[in-house]
Protein backbone atom coordinates (compact mmCIF):
# COMPACT_ATOMS: atom_id res chain seq x y z
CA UNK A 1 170.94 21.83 24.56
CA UNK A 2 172.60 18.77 26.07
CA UNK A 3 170.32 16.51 24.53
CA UNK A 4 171.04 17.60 20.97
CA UNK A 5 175.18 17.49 21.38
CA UNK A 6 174.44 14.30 22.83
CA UNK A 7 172.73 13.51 19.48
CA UNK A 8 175.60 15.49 17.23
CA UNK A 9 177.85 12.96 18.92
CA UNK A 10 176.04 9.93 18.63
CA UNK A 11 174.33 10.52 15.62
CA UNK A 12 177.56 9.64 13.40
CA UNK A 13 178.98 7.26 15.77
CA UNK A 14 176.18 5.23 16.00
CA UNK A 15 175.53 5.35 12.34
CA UNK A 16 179.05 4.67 11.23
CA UNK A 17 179.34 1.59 13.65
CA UNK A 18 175.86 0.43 12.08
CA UNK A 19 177.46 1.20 8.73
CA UNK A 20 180.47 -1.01 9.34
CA UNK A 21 178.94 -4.15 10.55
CA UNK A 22 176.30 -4.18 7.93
CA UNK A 23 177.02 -6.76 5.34
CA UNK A 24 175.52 -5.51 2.42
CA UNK A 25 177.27 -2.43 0.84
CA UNK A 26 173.51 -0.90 -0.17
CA UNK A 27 172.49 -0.99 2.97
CA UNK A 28 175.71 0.48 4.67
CA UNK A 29 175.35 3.31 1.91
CA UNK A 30 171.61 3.96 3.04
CA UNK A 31 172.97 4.10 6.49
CA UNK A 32 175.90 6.24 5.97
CA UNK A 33 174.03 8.72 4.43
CA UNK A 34 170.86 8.80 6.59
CA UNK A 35 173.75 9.71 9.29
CA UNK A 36 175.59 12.38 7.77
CA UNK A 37 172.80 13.56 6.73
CA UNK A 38 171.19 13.83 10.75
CA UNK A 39 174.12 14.92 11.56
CA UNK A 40 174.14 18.14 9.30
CA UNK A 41 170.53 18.82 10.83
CA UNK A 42 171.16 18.54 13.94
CA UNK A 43 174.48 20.43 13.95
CA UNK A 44 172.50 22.85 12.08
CA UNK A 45 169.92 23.14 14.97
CA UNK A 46 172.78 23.65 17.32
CA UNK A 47 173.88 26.92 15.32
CA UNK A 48 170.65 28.15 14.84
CA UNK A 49 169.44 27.63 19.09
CA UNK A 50 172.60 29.48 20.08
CA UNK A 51 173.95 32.13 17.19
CA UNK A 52 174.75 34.67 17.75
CA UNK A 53 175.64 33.72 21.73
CA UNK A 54 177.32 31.26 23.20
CA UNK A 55 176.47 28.27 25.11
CA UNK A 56 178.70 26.14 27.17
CA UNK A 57 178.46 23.12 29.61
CA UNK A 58 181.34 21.44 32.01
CA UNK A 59 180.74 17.75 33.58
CA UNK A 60 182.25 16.98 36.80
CA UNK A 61 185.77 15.13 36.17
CA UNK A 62 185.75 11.23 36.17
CA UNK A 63 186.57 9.66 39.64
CA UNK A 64 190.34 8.77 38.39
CA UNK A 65 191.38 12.00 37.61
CA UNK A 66 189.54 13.62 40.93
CA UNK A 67 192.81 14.55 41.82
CA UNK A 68 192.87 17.30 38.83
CA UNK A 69 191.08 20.27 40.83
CA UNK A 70 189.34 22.04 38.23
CA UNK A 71 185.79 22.57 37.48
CA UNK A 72 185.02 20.41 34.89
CA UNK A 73 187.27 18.10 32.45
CA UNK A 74 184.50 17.21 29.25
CA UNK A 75 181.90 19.32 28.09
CA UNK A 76 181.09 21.09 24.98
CA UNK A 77 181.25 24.99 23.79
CA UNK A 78 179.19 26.36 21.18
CA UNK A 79 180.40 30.08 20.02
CA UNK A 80 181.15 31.57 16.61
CA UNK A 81 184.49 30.13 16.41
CA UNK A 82 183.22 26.67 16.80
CA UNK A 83 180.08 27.54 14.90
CA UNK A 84 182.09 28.26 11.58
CA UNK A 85 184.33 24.56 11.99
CA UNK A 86 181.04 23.07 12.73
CA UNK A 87 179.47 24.39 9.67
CA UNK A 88 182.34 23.43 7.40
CA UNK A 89 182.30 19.78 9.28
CA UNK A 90 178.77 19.07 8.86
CA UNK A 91 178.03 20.43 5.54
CA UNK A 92 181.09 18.87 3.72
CA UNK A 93 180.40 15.67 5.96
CA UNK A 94 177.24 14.67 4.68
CA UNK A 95 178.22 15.79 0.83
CA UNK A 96 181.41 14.03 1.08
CA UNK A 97 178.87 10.41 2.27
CA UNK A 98 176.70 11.70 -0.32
CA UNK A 99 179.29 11.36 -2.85
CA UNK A 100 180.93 8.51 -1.88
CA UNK A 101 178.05 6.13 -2.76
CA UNK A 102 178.58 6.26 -6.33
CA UNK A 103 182.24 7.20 -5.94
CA UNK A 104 183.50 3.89 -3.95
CA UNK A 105 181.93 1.12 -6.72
CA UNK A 106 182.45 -0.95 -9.54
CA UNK A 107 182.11 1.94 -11.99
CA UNK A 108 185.04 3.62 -11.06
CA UNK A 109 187.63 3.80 -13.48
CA UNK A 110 190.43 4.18 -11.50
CA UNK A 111 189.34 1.81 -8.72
CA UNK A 112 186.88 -0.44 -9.82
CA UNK A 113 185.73 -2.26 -6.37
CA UNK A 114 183.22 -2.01 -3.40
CA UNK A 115 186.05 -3.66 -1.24
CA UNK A 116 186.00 -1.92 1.83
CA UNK A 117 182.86 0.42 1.70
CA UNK A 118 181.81 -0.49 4.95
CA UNK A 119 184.54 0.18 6.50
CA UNK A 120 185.22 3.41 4.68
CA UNK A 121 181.61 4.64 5.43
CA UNK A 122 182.23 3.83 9.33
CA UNK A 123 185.83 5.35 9.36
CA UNK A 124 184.46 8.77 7.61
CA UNK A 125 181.13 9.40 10.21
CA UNK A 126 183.92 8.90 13.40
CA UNK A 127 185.83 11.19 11.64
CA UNK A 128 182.99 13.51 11.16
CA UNK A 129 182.07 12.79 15.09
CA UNK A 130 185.59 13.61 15.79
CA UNK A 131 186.00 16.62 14.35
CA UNK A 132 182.49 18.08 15.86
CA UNK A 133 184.63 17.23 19.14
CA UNK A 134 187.38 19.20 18.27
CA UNK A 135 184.34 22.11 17.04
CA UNK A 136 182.80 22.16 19.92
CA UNK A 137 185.94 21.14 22.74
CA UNK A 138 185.44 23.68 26.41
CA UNK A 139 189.18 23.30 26.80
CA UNK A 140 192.35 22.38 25.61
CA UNK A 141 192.24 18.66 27.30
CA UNK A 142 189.21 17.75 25.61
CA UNK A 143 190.75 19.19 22.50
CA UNK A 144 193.52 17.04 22.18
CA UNK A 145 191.47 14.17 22.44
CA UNK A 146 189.41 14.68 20.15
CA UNK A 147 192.41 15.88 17.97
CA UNK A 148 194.41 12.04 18.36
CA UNK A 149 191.45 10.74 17.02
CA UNK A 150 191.12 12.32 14.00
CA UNK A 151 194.82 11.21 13.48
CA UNK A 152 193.78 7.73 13.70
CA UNK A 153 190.81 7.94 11.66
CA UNK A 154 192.83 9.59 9.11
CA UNK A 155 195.53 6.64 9.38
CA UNK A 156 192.57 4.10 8.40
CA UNK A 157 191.21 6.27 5.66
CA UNK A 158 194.68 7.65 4.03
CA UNK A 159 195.26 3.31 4.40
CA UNK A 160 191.71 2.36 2.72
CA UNK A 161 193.15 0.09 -0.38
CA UNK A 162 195.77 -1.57 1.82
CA UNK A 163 198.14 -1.36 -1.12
CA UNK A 164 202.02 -0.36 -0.14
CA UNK A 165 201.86 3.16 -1.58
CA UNK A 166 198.66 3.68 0.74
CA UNK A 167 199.77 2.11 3.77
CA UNK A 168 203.21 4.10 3.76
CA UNK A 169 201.28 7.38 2.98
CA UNK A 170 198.89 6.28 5.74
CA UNK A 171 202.12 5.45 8.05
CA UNK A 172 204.06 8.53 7.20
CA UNK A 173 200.59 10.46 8.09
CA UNK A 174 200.59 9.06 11.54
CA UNK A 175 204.00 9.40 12.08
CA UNK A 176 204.62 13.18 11.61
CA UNK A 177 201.46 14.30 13.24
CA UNK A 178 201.78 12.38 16.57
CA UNK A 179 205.21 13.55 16.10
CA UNK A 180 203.73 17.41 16.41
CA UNK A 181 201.32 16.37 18.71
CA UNK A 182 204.10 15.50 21.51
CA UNK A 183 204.15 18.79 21.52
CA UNK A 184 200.64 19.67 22.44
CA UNK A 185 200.72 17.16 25.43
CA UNK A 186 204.18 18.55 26.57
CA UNK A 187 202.37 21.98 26.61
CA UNK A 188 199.14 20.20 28.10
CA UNK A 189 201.24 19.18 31.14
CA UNK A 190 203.43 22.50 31.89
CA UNK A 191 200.36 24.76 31.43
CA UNK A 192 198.57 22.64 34.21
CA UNK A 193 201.48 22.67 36.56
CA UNK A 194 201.83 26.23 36.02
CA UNK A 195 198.41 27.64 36.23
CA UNK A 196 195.72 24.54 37.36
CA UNK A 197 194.06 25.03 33.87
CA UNK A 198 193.37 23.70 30.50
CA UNK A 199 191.09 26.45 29.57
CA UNK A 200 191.84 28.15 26.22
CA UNK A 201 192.50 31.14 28.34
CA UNK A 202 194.99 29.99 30.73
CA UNK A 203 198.09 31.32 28.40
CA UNK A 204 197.74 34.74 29.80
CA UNK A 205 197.97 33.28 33.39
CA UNK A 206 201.56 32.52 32.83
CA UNK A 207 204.73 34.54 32.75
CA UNK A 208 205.84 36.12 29.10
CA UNK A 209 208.75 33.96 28.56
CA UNK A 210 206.55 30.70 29.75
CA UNK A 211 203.74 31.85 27.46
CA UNK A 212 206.02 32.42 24.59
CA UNK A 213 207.23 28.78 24.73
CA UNK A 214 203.68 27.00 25.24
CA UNK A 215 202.49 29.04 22.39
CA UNK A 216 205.58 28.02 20.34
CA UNK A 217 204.51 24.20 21.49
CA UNK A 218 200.99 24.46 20.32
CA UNK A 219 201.65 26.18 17.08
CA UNK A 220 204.19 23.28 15.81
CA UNK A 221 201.94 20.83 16.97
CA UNK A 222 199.72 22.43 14.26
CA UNK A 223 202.05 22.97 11.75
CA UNK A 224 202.44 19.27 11.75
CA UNK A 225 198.69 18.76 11.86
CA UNK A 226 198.15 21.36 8.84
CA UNK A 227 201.03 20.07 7.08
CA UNK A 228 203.26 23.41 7.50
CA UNK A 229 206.75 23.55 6.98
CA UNK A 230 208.71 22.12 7.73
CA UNK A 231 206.01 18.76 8.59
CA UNK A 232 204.33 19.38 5.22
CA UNK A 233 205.74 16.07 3.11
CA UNK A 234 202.61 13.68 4.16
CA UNK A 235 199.84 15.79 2.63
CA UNK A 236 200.74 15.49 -0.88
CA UNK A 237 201.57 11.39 -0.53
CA UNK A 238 198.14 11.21 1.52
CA UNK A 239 196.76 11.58 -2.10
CA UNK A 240 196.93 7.41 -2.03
CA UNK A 241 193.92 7.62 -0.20
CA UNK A 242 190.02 7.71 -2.22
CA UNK A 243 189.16 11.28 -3.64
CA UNK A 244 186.34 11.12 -1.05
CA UNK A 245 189.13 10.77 2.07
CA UNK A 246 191.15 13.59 0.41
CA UNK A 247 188.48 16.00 -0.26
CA UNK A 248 187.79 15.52 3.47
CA UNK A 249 190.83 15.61 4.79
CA UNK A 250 192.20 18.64 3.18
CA UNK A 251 188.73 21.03 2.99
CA UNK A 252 187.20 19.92 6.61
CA UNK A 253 188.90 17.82 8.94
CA UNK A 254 192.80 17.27 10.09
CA UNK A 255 194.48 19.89 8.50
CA UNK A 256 191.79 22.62 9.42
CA UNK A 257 191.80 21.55 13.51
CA UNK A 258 195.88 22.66 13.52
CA UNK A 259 194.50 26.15 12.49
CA UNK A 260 191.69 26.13 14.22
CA UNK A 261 193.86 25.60 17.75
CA UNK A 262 195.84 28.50 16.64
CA UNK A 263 192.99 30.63 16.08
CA UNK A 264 191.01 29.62 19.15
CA UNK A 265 194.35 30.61 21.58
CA UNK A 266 194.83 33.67 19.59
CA UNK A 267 191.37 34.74 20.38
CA UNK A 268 190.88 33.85 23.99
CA UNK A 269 194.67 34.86 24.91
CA UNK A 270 194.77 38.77 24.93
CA UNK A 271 198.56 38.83 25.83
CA UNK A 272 200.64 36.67 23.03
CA UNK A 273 203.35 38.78 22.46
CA UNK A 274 203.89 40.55 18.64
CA UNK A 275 207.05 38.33 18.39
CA UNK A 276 205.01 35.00 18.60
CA UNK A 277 202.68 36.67 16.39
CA UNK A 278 205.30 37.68 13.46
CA UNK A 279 206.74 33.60 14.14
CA UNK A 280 203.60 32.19 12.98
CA UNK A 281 203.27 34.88 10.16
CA UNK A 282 206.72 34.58 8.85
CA UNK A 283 206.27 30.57 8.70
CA UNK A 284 202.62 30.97 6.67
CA UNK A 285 204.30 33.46 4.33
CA UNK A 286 207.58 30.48 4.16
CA UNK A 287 205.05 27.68 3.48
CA UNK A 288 203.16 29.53 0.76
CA UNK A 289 206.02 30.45 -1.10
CA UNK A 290 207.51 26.73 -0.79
CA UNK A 291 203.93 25.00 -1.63
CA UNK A 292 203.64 27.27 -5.15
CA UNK A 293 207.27 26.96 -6.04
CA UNK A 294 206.40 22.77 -5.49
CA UNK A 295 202.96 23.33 -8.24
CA UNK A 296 205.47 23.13 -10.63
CA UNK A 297 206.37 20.13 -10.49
CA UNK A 298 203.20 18.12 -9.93
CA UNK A 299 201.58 15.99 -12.88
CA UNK A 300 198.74 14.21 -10.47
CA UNK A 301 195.96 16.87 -10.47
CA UNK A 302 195.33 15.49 -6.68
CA UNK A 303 199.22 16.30 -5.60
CA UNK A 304 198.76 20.08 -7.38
CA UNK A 305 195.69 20.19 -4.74
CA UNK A 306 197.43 19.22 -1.90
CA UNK A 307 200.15 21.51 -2.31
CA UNK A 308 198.03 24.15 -2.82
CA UNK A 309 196.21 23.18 0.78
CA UNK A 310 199.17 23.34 2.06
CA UNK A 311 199.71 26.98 1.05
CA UNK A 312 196.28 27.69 1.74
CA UNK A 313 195.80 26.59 5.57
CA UNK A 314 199.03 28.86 5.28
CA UNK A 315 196.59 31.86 4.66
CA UNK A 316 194.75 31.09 7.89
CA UNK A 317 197.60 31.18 9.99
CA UNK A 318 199.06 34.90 8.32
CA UNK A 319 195.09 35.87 9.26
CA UNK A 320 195.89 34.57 12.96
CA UNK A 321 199.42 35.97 12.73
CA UNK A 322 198.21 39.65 11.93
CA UNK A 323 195.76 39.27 14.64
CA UNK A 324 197.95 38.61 17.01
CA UNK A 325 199.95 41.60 15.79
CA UNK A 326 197.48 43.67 16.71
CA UNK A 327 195.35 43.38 13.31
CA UNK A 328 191.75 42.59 13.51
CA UNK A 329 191.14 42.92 9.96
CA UNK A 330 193.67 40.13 9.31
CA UNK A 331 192.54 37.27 11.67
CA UNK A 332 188.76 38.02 10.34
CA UNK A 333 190.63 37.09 6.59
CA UNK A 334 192.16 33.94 8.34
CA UNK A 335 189.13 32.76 9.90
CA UNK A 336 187.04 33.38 6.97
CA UNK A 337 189.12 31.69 4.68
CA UNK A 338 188.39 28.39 6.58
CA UNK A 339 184.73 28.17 5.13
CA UNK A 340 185.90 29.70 1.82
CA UNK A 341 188.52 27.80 0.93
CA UNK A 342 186.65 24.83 2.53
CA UNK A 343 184.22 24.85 0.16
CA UNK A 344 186.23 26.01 -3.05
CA UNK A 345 188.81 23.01 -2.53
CA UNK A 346 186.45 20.47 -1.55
CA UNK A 347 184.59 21.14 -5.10
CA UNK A 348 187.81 20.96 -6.88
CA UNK A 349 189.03 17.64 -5.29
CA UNK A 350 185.39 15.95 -5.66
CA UNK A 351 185.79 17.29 -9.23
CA UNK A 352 189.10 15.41 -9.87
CA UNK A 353 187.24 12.61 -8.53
CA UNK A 354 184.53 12.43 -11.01
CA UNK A 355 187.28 12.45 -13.83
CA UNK A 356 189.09 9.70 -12.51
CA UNK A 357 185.99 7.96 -12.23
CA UNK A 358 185.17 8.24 -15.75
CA UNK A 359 188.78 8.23 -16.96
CA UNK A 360 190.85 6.44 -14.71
CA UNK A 361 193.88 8.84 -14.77
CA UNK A 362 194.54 12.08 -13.04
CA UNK A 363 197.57 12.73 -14.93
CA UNK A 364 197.61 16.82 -16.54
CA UNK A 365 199.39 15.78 -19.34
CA UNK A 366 196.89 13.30 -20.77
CA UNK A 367 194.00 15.44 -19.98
CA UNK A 368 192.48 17.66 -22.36
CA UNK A 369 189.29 18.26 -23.81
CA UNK A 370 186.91 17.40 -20.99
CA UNK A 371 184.52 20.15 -21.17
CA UNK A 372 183.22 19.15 -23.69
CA UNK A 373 182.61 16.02 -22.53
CA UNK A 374 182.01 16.66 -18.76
CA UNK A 375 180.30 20.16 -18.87
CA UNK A 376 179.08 19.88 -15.34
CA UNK A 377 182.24 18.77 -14.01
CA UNK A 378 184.30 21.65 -16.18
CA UNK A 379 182.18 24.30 -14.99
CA UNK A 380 181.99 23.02 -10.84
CA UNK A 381 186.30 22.69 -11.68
CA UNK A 382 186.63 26.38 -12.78
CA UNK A 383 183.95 27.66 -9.79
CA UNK A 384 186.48 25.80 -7.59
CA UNK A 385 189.91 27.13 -9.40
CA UNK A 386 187.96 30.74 -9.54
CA UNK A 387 187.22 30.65 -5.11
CA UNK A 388 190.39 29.45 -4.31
CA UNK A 389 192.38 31.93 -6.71
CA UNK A 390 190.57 34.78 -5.55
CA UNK A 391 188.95 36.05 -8.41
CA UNK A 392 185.58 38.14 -7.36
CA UNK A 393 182.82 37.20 -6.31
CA UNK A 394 183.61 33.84 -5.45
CA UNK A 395 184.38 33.31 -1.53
CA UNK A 396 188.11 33.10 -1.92
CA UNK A 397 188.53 37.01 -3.11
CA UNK A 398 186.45 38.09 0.25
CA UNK A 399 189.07 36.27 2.71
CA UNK A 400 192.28 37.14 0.50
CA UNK A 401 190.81 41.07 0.54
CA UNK A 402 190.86 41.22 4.10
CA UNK A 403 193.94 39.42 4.44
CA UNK A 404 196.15 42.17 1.95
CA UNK A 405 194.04 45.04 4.28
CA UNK A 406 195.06 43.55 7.19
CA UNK A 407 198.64 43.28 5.96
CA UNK A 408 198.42 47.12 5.19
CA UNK A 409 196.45 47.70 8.69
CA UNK A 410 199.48 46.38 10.54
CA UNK A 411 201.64 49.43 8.96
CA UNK A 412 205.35 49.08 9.04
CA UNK A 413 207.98 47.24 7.42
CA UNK A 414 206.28 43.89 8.56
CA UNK A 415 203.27 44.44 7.27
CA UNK A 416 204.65 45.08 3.57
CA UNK A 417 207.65 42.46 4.17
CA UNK A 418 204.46 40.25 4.91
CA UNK A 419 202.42 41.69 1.81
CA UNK A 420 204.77 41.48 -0.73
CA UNK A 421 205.70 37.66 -1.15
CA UNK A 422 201.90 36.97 -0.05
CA UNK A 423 200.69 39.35 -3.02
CA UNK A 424 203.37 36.73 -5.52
CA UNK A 425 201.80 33.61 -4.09
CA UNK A 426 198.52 34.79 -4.89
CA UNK A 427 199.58 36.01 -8.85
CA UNK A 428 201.42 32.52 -9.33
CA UNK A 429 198.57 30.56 -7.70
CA UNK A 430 196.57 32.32 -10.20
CA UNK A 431 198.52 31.98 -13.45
CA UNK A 432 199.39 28.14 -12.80
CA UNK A 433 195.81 26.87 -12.08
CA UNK A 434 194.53 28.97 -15.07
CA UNK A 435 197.06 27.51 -17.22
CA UNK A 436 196.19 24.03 -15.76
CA UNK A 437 192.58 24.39 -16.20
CA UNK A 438 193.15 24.89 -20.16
CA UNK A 439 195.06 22.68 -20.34
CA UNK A 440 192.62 19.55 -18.99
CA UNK A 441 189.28 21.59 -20.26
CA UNK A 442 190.03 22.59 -23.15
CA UNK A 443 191.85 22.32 -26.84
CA UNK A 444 191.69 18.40 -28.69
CA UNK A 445 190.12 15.69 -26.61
CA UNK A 446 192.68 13.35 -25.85
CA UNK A 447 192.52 9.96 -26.12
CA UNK A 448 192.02 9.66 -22.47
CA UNK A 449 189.59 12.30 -22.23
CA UNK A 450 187.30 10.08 -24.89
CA UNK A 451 185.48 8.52 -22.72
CA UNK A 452 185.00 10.87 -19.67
CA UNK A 453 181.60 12.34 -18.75
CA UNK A 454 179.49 13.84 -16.34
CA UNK A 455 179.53 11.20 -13.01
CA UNK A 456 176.37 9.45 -11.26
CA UNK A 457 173.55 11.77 -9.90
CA UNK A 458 174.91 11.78 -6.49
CA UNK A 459 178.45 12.77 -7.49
CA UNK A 460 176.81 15.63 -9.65
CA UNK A 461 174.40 16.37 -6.85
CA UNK A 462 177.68 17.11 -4.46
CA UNK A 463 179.32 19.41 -7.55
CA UNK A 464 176.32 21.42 -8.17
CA UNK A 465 175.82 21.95 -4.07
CA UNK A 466 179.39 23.19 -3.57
CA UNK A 467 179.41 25.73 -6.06
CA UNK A 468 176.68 27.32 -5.23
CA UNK A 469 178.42 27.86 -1.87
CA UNK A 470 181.45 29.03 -3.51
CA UNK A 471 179.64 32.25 -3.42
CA UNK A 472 177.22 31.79 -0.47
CA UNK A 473 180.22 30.74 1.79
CA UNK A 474 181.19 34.43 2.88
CA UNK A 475 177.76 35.27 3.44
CA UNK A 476 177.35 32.18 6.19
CA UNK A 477 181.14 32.73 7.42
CA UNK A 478 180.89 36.94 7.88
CA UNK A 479 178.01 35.83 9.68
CA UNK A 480 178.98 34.03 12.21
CA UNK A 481 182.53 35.73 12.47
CA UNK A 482 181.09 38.82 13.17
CA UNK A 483 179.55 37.68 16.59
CA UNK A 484 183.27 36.67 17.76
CA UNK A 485 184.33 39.19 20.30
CA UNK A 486 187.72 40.40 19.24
C-alpha cells in the first residue's frame, strides 16, 4: 500500500512538473492528461485494496522536529471519509485535464490563446496532488500542509491570464483564506500544548470550554476556505480565472477541504458540544439564505454558480451541524452532498465553458436559444441545474432528502427553525435556475447565440461523463459513506 500512495503522490507531481517545462503545448497536453489520467487509476486502486476498511501508515518525525514526542508526523489514512474526497478529486481531476485541452486554445471565443498552457497544466496536477494530501492526511499537521498548498496553487490558477481583474481576484483569494487559516495554526499550536497531539481525535482530550474554542478556530478557518460568511466575497470574483480552474475549484478542491476538516473532527470527536454544533448550523442556514438572495443580482452565468457554491458547501456544513447535534441522518446528507453536488456543479460550470467557447460571452441576458444550437451542451446544463436543485433522481434530491429528515430527526424548535429557511433556499434555488435555464436554452436565438455549438470532442467527452454521474454519484457516495463508523 505504500508503494501506490507513493505513486498517487508522485504520479501528478511528476507529470505536472514534466508538463510545465515542456515547450510544446501538444506535448504538455499529452502529458497532462496521461497524468490525471494515472492518477484516477491509481487512486482508484487505492479505494478498491482498502474499502470498506481502513488503512493507515505513520513515518517517524524528521530529525528537526524530534523534539515533538509523538508517534509519527507524515503518513497517509485511507477510510471512507477520505475515500469519498478522493473519489471526487480524482475523477473530476482527470475530466477537468481532459477538458482543458481543447478548452485553453486558439478556438476559444472568449480567450483565444495557448499562452500559459503549460503552466496551467502543471499548476492543476499539484493541485490535484494537493488535494489527495489533504484526502488522505493521518492528522491535523499534515492537513494543514497540504491545505496552504492548495491556497497557493489556487493563487496561480485564479491569476492564469495575468490581467488586473485576475490578479486582484487571485490576490483577494490568497488574502482571505490565509487570513482563516491563522486560525487553524493558532488551534494547531494550543491543541499540541494542551494534549501532545495533532490527531483528528485529540479535541475530546481537552476540557469543554478549551474544545469549544479550538473547534470555533477550525471551523472559521473553513468558512474562509469554503467561502462562508462572512469570508465568502472571493469566490464569486475568483470567476476571473479559466472555466477549467473554476469548475475545479468550486466542485473538487479548496472550497470542499474547509468542509471536509469540519466533517473529519465531527466524526472522530465524540464530545463537541450541541452548542458548537447549532454555531456551525445556524451559519450554513445564514450563508444559504445570503448566497440565493445574491442570485438575483448576477448577469455572468459563472458568478450565479459561484454563489450558488457558496450556498451549497453551506449544505455540507448543516449535514455536519445536525450530526453534531446528535443527528446521524443529517451528517450522512452533508457528506453525501460532497460527491453530489461535486459532480452536478462541475457539469454545469464545464457547460458554461463550452458556451463561452463558442460564443464568447457568459452574459444571461444575451443568451437565448442555445439548445437548439448546442443540444449536447443544453441537455448536460439542465442534468446539472436538475442535481443541484434537487429534483429526483438526480444525486442532488438523495443528499437534500436526508438533510430535511435529519432536520426533522433532530426534533425541537431547532430542528424546524433549521428546516424552515433551508426548505426556502431550496424552492428559490429551484425557481431562479429554472427561470435562468429558459431563459439561455430556449425562446429566439439571439444574435449571440448564432454562432454557438456543441464544443470539441474532449469538452463533449467531459459533459457526457458527468451526467451520467449525476445519477450514479449517490450510488458510489452511499457506498462508501455507509462504511464510516458513526
Amino acid at each position: 500500500m505504500e508503494n501506490l500512495i507513493l505513486c498517487l503522490f508522485l504520479v501528478p507531481v511528476v507529470g505536472g512538473i514534466i508538463a510545465g517545462v515542456v515547450r510544446k503545448p501538444k506535448v504538455a497536453d499529452v502529458v497532462a492528461v496521461l497524468a490525471a489520467g494515472g492518477t484516477l487509476v491509481v487512486a482508484g486502486i487505492v479505494i478498491l485494496a482498502t474499502y470498506p476498511g481502513t488503512t493507515s501508515q505513520l513515518v517517524s518525525t524528521w530529525p528537526w522536529v524530534k523534539k515533538l514526542v509523538v508517534d509519527g508526523l507524515f503518513g497517509y489514512l485511507v477510510d471512507p471519509l477520505g475515500m469519498l474526497l478522493l473519489t471526487v478529486v480524482a475523477l473530476l481531476g482527470f475530466l477537468v485535464v481532459t477538458y482543458s485541452v481543447s478548452y485553453l486554445g486558439r478556438g476559444n471565443k472568449e480567450h483565444a490563446d495557448v499562452e500559459g498552457k503549460q503552466r496551467h497544466h502543471f499548476w492543476m496536477l499539484i493541485f490535484i496532488a494537493s488535494m489527495i494530501g489533504v484526502a488522505l492526511s493521518p492528522n491535523l499537521l499534515q492537513l494543514y500542509f497540504f491545505w496552504e498548498i492548495t491556497t497557493v496553487c489556487s493563487w496561480a490558477l485564479i491569476s492564469h491570464y495575468r490581467n488586473e481583474e485576475s490578479l486582484r481576484a487571485g490576490f483577494k483569494a490568497v488574502l482571505m483564506t490565509v487570513s482563516g487559516g491563522l486560525f487553524f495554526a493558532v488551534a494547531l499550536v494550543l491543541l499540541y500544548v494542551y494534549t501532545g497531539s495533532f490527531n483528528f481525535d485529540a479535541l475530546d482530550k481537552v476540557s469543554p470550554h478549551l474544545r469549544a474554542l479550538l473547534f470555533l478556530f477550525f471551523v472559521i478557518a473553513a468558512w474562509a476556505k469554503s467561502a462562508q460568511v462572512p469570508f465568502y466575497t472571493w469566490l464569486p470574483d475568483a470567476m476571473a480565472a479559466p472555466t477549467t480552474v473554476s469548475m475545479y475549484l468550486h466542485a473538487a478542491a479548496m472550497v470542499k477541504a474547509g468542509v471536509f476538516l469540519v466533517a473529519r473532527l465531527a466524526i472522530a470527536n465524540y464530545h463537541i458540544s450541541f452548542g458548537s454544533g447549532l454555531l456551525v448550523a445556524v451559519m450554513a442556514v445564514v450563508t444559504m439564505l445570503v448566497g440565493v438572495y445574491l442570485f438575483f443580482f448576477q448577469d455572468d452565468l459563472k458568478r450565479l454558480l459561484a454563489y450558488s457554491t457558496i450556498t451549497h458547501l453551506a449544505y455540507i456544513l448543516l449535514g455536519v451541524g445536525l450530526g453534531v447535534m446528535g443527528s446521524t441522518t443529517g451528517l450522512l446528507g452533508g457528506l453525501l452532498h460532497i460527491i453530489n453536488h461535486a459532480m452536478g456543479k462541475a457539469v454545469l460550470f464545464l457547460c458554461v465553458g463550452a458556451i463561452s467557447y463558442t460564443t464568447g460571452v457568459r452574459s444571461i441576458k444575451d443568451l437565448s436559444g442555445l439548445s437548439y444550437k448546442a443540444p449536447i451542451t443544453s441537455i448536460a446544463f439542465f442534468v446539472g441545474m436538475l442535481t443541484i436543485t434537487g429534483v429526483p433522481p438526480f444525486a442532488g434530491f438523495w443528499s437534500k432528502f436526508f438533510l430535511f429528515t435529519g432536520a426533522v430527526d433532530l426534533g425541537g424548535s431547532v430542528g424546524y427553525l433549521l428546516l424552515i429557511p433551508f426548505f426556502f433556499e431550496v424552492v428559490v434555488a429551484f425557481a431562479w435556475f429554472l427561470r435562468v435555464g429558459q431563459k439561455v436554452f430556449f425562446g429566439e436565438v439571439s444574435p449571440t447565440a448564432a454562432t454557438a455549438g456543441d464544443p470539441p470532442a474532449a469538452m463533449t467527452t467531459a459533459l457526457i461523463v458527468l451526467s451520467v454521474m449525476c445519477l450514479a454519484a449517490p450510488l458510489v457516495g452511499l457506498a462508501i459513506i455507509q462504511a464510516i463508523r458513526f
